[in-house]
C-alpha atoms as a PDB file:
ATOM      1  CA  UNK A   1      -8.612 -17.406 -27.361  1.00  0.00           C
ATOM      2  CA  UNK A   2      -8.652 -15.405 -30.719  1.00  0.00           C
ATOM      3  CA  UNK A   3     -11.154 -13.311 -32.145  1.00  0.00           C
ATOM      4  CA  UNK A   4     -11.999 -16.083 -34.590  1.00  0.00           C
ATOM      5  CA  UNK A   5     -13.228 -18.028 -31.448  1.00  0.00           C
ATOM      6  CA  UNK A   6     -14.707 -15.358 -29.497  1.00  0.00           C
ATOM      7  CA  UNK A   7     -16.900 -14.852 -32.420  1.00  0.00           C
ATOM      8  CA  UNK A   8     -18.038 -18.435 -33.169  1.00  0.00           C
ATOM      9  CA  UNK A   9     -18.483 -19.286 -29.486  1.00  0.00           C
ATOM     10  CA  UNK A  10     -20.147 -16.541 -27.845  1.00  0.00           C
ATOM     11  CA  UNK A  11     -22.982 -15.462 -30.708  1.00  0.00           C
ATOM     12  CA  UNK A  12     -25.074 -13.759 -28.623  1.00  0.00           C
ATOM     13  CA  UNK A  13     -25.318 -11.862 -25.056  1.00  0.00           C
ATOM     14  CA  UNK A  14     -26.820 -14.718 -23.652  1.00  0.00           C
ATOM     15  CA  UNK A  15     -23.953 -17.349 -24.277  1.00  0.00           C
ATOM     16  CA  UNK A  16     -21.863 -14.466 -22.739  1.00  0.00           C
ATOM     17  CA  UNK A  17     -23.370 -14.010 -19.533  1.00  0.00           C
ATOM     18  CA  UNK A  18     -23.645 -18.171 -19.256  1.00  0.00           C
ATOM     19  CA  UNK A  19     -19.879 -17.888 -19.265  1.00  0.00           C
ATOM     20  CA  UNK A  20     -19.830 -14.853 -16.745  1.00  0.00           C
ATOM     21  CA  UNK A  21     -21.870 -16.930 -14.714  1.00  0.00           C
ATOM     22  CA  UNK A  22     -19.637 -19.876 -14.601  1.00  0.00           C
ATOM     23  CA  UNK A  23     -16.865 -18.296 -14.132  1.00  0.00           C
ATOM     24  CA  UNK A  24     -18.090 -15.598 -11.042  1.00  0.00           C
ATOM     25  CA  UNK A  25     -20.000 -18.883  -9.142  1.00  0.00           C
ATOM     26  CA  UNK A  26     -17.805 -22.079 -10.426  1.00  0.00           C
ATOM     27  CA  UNK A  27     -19.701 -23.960  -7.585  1.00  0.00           C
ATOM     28  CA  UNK A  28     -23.235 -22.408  -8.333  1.00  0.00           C
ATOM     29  CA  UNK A  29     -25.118 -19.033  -7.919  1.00  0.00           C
ATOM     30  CA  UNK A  30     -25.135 -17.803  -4.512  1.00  0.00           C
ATOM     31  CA  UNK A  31     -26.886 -14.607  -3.124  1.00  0.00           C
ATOM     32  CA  UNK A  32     -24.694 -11.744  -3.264  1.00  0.00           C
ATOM     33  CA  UNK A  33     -26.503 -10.297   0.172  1.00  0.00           C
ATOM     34  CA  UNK A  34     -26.496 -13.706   2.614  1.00  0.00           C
ATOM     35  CA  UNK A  35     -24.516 -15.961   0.415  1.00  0.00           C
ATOM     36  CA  UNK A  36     -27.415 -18.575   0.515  1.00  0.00           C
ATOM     37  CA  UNK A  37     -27.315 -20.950  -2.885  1.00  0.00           C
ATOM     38  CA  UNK A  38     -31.715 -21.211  -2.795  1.00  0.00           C
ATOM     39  CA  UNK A  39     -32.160 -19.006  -5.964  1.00  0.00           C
ATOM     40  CA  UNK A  40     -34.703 -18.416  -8.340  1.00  0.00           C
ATOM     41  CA  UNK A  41     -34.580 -17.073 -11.760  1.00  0.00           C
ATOM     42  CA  UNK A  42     -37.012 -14.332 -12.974  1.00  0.00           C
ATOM     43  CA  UNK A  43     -37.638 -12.457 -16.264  1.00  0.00           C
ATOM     44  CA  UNK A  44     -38.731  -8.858 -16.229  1.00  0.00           C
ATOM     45  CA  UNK A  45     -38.775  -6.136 -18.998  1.00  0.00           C
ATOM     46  CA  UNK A  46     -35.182  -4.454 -19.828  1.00  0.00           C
ATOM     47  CA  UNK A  47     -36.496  -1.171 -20.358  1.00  0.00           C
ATOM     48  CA  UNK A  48     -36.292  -1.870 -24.134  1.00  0.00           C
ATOM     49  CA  UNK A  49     -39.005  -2.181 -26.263  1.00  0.00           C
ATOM     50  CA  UNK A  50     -39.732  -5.609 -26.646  1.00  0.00           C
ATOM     51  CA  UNK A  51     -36.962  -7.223 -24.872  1.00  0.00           C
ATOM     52  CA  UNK A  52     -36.584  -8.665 -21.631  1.00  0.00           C
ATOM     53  CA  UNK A  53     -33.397  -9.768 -19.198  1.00  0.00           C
ATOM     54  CA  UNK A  54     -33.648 -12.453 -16.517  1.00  0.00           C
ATOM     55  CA  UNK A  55     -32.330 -11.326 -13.264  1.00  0.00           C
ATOM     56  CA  UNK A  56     -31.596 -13.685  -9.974  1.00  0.00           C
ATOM     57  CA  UNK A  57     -33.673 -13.566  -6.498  1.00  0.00           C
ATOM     58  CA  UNK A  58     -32.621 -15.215  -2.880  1.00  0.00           C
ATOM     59  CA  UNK A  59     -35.526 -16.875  -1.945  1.00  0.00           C
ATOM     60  CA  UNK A  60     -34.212 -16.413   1.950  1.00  0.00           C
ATOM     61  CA  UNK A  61     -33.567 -12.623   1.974  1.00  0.00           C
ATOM     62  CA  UNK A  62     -35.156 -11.734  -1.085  1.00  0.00           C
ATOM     63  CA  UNK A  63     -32.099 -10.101  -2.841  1.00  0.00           C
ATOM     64  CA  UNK A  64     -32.237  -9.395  -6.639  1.00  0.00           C
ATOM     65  CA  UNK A  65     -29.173  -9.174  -8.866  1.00  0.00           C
ATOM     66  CA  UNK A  66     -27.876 -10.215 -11.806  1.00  0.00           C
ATOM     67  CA  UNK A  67     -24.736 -11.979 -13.077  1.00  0.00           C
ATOM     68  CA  UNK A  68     -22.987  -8.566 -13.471  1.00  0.00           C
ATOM     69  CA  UNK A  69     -24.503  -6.610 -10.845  1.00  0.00           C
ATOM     70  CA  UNK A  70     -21.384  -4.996  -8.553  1.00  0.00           C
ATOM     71  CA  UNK A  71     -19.101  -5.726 -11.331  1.00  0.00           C
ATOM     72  CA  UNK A  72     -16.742  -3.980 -13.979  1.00  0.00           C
ATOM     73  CA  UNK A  73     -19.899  -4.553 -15.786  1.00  0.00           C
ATOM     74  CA  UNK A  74     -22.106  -2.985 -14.189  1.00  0.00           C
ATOM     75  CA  UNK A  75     -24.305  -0.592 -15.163  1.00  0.00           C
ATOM     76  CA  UNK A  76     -22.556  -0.760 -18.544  1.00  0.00           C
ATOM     77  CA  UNK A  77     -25.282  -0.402 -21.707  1.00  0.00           C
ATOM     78  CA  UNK A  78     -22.714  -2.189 -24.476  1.00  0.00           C
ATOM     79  CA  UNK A  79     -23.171  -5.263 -25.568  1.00  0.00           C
ATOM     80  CA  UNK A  80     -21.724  -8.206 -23.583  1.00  0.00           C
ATOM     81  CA  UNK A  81     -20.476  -9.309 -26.646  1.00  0.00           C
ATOM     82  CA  UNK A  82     -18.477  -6.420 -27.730  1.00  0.00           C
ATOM     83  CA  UNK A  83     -16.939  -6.483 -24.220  1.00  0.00           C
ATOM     84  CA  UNK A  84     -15.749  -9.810 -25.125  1.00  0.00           C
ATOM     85  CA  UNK A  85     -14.528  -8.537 -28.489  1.00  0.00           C
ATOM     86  CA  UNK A  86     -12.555  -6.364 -26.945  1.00  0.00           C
ATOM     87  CA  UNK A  87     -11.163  -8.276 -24.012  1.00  0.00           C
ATOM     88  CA  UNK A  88      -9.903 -10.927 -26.455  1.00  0.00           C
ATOM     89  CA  UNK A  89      -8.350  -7.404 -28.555  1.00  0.00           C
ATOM     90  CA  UNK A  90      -6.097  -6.082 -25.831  1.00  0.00           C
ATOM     91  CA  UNK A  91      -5.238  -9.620 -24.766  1.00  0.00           C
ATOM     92  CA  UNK A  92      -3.804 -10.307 -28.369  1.00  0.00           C
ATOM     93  CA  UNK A  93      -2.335  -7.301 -28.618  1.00  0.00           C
ATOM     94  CA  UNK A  94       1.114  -7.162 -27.139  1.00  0.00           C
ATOM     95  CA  UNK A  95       1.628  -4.088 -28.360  1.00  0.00           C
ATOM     96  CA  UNK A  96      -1.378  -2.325 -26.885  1.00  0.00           C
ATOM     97  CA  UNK A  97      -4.471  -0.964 -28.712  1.00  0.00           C
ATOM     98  CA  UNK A  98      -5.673   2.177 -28.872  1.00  0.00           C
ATOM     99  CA  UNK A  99      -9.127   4.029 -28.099  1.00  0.00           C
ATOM    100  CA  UNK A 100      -9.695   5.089 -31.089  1.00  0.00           C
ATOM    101  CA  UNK A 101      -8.705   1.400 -32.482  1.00  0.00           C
ATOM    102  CA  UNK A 102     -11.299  -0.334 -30.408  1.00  0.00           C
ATOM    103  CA  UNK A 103     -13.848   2.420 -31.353  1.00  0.00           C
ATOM    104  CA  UNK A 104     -13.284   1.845 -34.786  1.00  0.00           C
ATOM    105  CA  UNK A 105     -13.448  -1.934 -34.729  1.00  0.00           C
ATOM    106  CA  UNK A 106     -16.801  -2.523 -32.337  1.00  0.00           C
ATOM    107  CA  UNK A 107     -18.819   0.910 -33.341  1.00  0.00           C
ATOM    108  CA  UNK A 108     -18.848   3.167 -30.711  1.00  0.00           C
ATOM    109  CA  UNK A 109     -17.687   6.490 -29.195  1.00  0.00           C
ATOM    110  CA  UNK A 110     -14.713   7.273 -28.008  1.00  0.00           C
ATOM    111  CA  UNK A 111     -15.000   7.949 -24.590  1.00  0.00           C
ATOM    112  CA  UNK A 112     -17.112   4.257 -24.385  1.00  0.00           C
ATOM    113  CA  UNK A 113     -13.982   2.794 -25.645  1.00  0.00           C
ATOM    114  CA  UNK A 114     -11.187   4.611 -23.345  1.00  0.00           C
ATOM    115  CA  UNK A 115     -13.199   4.103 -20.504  1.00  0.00           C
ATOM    116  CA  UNK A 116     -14.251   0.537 -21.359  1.00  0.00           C
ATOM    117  CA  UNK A 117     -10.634   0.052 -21.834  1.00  0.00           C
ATOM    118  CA  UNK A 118      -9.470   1.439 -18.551  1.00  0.00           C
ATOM    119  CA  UNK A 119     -12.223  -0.827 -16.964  1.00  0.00           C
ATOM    120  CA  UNK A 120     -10.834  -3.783 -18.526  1.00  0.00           C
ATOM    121  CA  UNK A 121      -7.138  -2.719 -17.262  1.00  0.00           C
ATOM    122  CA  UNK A 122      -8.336  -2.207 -13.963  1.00  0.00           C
ATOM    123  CA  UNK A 123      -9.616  -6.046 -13.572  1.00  0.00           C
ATOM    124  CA  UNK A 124      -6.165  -6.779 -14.866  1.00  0.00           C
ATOM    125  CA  UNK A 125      -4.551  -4.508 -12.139  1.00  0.00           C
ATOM    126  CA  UNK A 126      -6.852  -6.777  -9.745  1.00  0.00           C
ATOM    127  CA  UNK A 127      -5.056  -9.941 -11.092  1.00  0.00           C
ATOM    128  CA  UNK A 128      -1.571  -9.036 -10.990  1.00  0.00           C
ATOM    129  CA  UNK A 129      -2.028  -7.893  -7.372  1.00  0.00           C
ATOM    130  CA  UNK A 130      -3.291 -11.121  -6.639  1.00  0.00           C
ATOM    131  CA  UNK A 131      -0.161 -13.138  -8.255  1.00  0.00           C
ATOM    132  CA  UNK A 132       2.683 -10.791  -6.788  1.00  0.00           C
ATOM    133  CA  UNK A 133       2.940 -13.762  -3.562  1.00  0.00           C
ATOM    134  CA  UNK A 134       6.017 -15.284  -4.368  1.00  0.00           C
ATOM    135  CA  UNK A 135       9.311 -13.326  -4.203  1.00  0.00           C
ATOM    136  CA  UNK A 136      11.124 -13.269  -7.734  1.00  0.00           C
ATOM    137  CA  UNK A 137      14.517 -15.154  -7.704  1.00  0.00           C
ATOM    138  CA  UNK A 138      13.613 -17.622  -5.572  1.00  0.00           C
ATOM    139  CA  UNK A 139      15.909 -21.029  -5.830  1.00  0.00           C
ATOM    140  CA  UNK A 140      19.497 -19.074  -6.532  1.00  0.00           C
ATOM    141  CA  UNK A 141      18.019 -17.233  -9.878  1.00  0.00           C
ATOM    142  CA  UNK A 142      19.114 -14.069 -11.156  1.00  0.00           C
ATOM    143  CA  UNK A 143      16.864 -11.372 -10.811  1.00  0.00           C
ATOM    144  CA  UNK A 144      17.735  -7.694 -13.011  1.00  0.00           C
ATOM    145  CA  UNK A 145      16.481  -4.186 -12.204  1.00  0.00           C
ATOM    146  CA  UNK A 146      16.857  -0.970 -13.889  1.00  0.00           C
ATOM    147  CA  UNK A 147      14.901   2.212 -13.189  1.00  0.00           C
ATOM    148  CA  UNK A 148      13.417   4.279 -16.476  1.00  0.00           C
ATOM    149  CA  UNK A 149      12.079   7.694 -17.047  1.00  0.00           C
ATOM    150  CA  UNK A 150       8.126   7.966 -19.309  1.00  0.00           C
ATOM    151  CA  UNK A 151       7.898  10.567 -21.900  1.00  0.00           C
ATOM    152  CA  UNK A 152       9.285  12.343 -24.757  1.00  0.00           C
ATOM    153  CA  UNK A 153      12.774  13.898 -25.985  1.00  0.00           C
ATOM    154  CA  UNK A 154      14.220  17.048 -23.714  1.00  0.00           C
ATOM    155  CA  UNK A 155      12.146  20.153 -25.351  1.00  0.00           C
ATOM    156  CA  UNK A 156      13.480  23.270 -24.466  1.00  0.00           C
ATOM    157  CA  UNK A 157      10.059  25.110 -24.978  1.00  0.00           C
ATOM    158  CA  UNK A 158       8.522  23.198 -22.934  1.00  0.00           C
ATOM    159  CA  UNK A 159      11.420  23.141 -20.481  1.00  0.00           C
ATOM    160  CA  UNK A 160      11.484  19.350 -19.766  1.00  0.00           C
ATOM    161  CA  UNK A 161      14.148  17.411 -19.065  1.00  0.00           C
ATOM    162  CA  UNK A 162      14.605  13.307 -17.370  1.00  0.00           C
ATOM    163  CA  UNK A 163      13.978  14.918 -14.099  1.00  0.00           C
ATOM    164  CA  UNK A 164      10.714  16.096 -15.446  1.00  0.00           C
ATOM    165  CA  UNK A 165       9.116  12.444 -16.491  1.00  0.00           C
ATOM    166  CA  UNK A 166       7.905   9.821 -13.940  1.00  0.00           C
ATOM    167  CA  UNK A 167      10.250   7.376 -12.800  1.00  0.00           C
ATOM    168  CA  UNK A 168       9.590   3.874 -12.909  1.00  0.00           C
ATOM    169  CA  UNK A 169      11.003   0.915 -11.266  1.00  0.00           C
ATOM    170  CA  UNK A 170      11.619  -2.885 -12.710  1.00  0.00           C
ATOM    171  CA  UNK A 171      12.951  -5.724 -11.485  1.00  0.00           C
ATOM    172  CA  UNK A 172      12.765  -8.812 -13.472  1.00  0.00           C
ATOM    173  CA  UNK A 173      13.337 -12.628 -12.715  1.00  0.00           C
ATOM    174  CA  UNK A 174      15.529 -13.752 -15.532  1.00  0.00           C
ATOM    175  CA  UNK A 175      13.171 -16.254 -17.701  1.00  0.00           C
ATOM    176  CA  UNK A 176      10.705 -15.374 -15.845  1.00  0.00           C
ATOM    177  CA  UNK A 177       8.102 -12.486 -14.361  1.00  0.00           C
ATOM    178  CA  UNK A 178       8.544  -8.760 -13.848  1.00  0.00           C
ATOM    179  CA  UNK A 179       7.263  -6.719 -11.485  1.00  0.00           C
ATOM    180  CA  UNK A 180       7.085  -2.768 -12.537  1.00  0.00           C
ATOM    181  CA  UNK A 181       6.159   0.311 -10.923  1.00  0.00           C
ATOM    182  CA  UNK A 182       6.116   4.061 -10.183  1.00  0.00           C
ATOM    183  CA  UNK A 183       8.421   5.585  -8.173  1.00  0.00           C
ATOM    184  CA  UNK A 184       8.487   9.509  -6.826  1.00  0.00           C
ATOM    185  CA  UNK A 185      12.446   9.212  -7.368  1.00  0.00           C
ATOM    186  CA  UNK A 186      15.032   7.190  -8.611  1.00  0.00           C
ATOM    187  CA  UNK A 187      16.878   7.554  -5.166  1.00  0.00           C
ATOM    188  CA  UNK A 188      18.758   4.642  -3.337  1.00  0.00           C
ATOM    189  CA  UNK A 189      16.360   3.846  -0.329  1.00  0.00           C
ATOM    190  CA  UNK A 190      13.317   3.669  -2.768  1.00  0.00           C
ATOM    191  CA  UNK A 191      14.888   1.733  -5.387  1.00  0.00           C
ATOM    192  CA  UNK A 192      16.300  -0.543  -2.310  1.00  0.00           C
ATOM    193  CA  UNK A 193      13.422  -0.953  -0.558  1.00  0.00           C
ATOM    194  CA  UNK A 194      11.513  -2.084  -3.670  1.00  0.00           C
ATOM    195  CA  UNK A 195      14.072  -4.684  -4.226  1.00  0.00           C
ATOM    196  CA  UNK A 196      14.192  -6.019  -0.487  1.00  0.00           C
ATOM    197  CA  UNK A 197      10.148  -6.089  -0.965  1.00  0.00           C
ATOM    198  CA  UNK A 198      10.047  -8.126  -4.184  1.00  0.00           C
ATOM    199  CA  UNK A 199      13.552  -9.728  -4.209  1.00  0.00           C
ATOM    200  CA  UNK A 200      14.270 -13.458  -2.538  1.00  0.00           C
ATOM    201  CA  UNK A 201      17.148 -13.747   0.009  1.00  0.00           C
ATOM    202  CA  UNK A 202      18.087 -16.953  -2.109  1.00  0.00           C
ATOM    203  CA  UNK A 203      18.837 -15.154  -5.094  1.00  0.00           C
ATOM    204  CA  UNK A 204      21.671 -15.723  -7.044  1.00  0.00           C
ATOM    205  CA  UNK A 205      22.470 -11.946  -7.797  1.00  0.00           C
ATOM    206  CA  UNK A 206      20.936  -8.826  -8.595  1.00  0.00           C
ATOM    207  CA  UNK A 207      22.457  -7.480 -11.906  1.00  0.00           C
ATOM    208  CA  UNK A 208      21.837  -3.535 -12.722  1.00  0.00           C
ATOM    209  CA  UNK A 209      24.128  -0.917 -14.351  1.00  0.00           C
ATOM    210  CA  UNK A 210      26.489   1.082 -12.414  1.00  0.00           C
ATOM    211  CA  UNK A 211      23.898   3.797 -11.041  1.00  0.00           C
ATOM    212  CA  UNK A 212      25.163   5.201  -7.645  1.00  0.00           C
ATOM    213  CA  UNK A 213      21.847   4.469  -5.693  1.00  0.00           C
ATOM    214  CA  UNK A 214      22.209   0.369  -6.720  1.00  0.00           C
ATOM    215  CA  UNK A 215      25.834   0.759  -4.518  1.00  0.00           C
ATOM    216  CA  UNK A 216      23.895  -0.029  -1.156  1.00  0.00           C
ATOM    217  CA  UNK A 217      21.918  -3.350  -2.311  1.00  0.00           C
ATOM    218  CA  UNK A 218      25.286  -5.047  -2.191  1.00  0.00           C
ATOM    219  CA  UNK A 219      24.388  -4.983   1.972  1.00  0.00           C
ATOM    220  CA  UNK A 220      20.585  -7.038   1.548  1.00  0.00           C
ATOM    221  CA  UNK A 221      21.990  -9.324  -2.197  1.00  0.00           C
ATOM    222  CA  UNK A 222      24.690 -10.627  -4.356  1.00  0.00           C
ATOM    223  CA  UNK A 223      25.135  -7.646  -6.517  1.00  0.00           C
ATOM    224  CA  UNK A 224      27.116  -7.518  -9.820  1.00  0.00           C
ATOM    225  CA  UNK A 225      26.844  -4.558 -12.176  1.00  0.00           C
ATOM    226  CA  UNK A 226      27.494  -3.381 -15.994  1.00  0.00           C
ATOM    227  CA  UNK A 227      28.966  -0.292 -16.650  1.00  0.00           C
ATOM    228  CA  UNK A 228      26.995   0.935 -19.514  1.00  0.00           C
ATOM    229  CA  UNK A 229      28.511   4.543 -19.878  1.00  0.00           C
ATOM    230  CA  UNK A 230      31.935   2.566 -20.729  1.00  0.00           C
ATOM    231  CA  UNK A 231      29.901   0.563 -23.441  1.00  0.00           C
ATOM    232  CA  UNK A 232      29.437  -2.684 -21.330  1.00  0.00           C
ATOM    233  CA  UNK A 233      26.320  -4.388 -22.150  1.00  0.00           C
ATOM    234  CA  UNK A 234      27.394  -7.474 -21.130  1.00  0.00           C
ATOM    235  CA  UNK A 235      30.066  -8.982 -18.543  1.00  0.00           C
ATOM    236  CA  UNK A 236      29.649 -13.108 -18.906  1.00  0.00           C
ATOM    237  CA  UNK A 237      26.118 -13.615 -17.066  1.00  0.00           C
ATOM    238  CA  UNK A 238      25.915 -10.315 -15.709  1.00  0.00           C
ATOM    239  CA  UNK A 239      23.618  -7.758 -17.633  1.00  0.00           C
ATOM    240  CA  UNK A 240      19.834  -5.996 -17.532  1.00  0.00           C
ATOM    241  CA  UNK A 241      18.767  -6.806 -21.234  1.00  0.00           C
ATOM    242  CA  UNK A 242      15.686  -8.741 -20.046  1.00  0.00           C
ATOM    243  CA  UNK A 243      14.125  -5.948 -18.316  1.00  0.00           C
ATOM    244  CA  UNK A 244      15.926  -3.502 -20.725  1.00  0.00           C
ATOM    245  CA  UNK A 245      13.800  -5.771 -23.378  1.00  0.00           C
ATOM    246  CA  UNK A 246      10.319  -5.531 -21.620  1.00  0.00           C
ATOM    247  CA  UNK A 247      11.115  -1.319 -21.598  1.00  0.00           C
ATOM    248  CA  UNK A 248      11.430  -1.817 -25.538  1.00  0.00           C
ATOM    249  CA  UNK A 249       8.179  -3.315 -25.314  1.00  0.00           C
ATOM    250  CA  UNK A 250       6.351  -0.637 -22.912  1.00  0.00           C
ATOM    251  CA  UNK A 251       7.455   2.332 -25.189  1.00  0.00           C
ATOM    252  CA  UNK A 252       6.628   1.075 -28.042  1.00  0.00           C
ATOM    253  CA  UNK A 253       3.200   0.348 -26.478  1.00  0.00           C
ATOM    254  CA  UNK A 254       2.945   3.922 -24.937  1.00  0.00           C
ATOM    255  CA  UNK A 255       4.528   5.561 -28.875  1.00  0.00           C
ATOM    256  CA  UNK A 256       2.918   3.743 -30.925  1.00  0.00           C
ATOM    257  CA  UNK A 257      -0.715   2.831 -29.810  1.00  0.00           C
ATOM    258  CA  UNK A 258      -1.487   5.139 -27.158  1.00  0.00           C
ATOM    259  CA  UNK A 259       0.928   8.507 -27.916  1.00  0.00           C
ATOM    260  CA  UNK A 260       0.618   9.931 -24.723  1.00  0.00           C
ATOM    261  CA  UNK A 261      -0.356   9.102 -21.386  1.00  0.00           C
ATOM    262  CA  UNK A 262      -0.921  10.924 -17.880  1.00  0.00           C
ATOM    263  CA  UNK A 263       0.967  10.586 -15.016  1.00  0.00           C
ATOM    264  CA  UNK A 264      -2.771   9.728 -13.668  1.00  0.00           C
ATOM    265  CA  UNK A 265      -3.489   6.784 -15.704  1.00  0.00           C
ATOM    266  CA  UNK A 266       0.089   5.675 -15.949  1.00  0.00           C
ATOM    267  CA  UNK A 267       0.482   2.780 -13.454  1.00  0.00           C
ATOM    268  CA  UNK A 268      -2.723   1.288 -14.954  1.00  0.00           C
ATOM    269  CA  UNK A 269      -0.813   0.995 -18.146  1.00  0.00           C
ATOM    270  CA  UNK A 270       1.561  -0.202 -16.759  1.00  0.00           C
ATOM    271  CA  UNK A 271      -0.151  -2.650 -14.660  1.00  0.00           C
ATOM    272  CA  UNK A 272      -1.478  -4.215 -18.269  1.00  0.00           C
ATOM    273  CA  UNK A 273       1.867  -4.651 -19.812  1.00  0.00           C
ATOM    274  CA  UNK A 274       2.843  -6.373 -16.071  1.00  0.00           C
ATOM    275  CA  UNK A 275      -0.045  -8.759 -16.171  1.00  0.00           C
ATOM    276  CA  UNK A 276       0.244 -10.133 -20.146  1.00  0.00           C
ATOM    277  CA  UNK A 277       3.889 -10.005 -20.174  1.00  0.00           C
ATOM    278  CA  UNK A 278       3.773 -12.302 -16.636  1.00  0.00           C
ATOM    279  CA  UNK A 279       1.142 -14.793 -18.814  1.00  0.00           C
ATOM    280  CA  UNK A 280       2.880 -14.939 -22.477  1.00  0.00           C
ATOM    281  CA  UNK A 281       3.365 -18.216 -22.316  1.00  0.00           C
ATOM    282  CA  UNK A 282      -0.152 -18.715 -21.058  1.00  0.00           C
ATOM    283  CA  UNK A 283      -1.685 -17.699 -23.838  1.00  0.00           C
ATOM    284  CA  UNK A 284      -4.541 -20.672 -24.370  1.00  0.00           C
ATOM    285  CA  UNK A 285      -5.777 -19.128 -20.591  1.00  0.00           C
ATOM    286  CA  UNK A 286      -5.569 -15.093 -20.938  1.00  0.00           C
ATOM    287  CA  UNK A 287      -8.951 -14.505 -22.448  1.00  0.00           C
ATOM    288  CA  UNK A 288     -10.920 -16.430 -19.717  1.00  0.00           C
ATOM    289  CA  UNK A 289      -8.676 -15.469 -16.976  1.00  0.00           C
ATOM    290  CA  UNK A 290      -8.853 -11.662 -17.500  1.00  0.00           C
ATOM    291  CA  UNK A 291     -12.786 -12.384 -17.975  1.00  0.00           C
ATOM    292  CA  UNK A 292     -12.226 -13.949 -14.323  1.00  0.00           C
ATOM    293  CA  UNK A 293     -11.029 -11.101 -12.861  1.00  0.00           C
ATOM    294  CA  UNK A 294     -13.888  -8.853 -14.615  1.00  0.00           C
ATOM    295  CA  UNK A 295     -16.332 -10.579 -12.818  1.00  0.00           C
ATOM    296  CA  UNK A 296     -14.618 -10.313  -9.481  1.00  0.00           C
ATOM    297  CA  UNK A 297     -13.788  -6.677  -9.461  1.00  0.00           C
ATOM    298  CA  UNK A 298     -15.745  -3.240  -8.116  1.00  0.00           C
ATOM    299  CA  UNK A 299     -17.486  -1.750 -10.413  1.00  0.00           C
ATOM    300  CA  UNK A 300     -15.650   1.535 -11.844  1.00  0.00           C
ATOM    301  CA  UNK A 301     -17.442   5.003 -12.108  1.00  0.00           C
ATOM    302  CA  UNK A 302     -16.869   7.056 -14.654  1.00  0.00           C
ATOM    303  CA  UNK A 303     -16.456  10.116 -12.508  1.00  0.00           C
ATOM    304  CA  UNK A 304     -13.702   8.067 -10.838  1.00  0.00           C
ATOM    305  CA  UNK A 305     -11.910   7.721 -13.669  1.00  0.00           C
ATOM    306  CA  UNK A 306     -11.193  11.275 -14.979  1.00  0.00           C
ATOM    307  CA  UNK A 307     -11.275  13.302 -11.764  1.00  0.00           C
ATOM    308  CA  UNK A 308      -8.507  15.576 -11.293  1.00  0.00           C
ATOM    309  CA  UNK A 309      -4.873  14.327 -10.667  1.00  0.00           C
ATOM    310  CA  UNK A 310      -2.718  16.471  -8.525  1.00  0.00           C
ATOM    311  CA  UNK A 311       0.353  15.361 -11.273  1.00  0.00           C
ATOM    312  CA  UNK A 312      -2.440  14.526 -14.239  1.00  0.00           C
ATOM    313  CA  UNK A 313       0.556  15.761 -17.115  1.00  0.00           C
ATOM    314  CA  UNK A 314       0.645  13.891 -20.000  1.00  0.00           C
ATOM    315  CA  UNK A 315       3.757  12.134 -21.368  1.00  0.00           C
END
């Protein structure tokens, strides 16, 4: 869904939170305390002047709540239609989007916007969890993996060098999804345990470049391998530019909308570029789907979100 249709279909909060509702209780609203479906609907004063909000009670255990109550909603004071303003924004956006771009574009501060952003990435950190079931290569495909480091250029005043940047791991089904994530070190039992994790036995072969820790998967997979320091991109069906592609797509994500990140927040960028990169060709189905998730994730704290990081360096 576009922003052309978010606008003309959900006008105002109410039409939102009818959607919320379907969505959370498909089958009808049930008591968030007992789970009993014998609920009546009240209307009390929002604490605004004039304005009210109607709010659910279990007529068995007596349980008030409300369609967002325990949600990444929760407790939130925006509008329910700029949430879906900007949940249809960072869906289109393949790219990324910025902060400062979705303060710009629905009115509001900037820390609202990062941390209404990093709310909306963690529902879509809930839903790739959820998918990762299968095993990627499955049926004699070809699955890639390469290893990359996040940040900058070597800067000698700063002293930082590859070794310096996180390491992340991805392996990729070939036409098909990717899995990515953080690693403490690009060394061989890491990168081959992630492999044997995510990896079917019924794969075709695992292609990578000639990195020494890739040697041992030849023990657990088919392995072939490009030698890119001789200038070998490509050896018949043997090479890593599909997952070599979706790092093109990361950085420029990371460079050009968000300039930095920390080694904190990382994985939930991360995480994003996962879960719409795994649903590009589902496109008709993000906006709802991510609005899914929303309603069935823990709320998130502010306080969660920027308390200290052991490694919190940006890149």
């Amino acid at each position: 869904m576009n922003l052309v249709e978010v606008i003309r279909e959900f006008k105002t909060d109410d039409d939102c939170r009818n959607y919320l509702e379907e969505l959370r209780w498909p089958n009808g609203v049930r008591c968030l305390r007992c789970d009993n479906a014998n609920i009546r609907r009240l209307t009390q004063p929002s604490g605004k002047k004039g304005k009210t909000r109607e709010i659910m009670e279990c007529k068995i255990c007596g349980y008030q709540f409300a369609t967002t109550t325990g949600t990444i909603f929760h407790d939130s004071h925006l509008p329910l239609m700029k949430w879906f303003l900007v949940v249809a924004l960072m869906c289109e956006s393949k790219e990324g989007i910025s902060a400062n771009q979705i303060r710009r574009t629905i009115g509001c501060q900037y820390r609202t916007a990062w941390f209404l952003c990093h709310r909306i990435r963690k529902a879509m950190e809930k839903g790739e969890l959820f998918s990762r079931t299968d095993k990627l290569g499955s049926g004699g495909k070809i699955v890639e993996a390469d290893e990359t480091y996040i940040g900058g250029k070597y800067d000698k005043r700063r002293k930082r060098a590859a070794y310096d940047k996180p390491a992340v791991q991805g392996i990729i089904e070939r036409h098909g999804k990717i899995r990515v994530m953080p690693i403490p070190t690009a060394s061989a039992k890491i990168l081959t345990d992630n492999l044997k994790a995510h990896v079917a036995d019924d794969v075709k072969f695992v292609a990578t470049d000639e990195l020494a820790a890739y040697k041992k998967i030849g023990k657990f997979f088919p392995h072939r391998a490009v030698k890119h320091s001789e200038l070998q991109w490509v050896r018949g069906i043997v090479h890593t530019n599909s997952v070599e592609g979706f790092w093109s797509l990361f950085n420029r994500q990371l460079i050009g909308a968000h300039h930095q990140v920390s080694t904190k927040h990382l994985p939930r960028y991360l995480n994003e570029s996962e879960y719409k990169y795994n649903r590009r060709k589902e496109e008709n189905s993000l906006f709802s789907e991510t609005l899914a998730h929303m309603v069935t994730t823990s709320q998130m704290t502010y306080e969660t979100l920027i308390e200290k990081h052991e490694m919190d360096i940006p890149f």
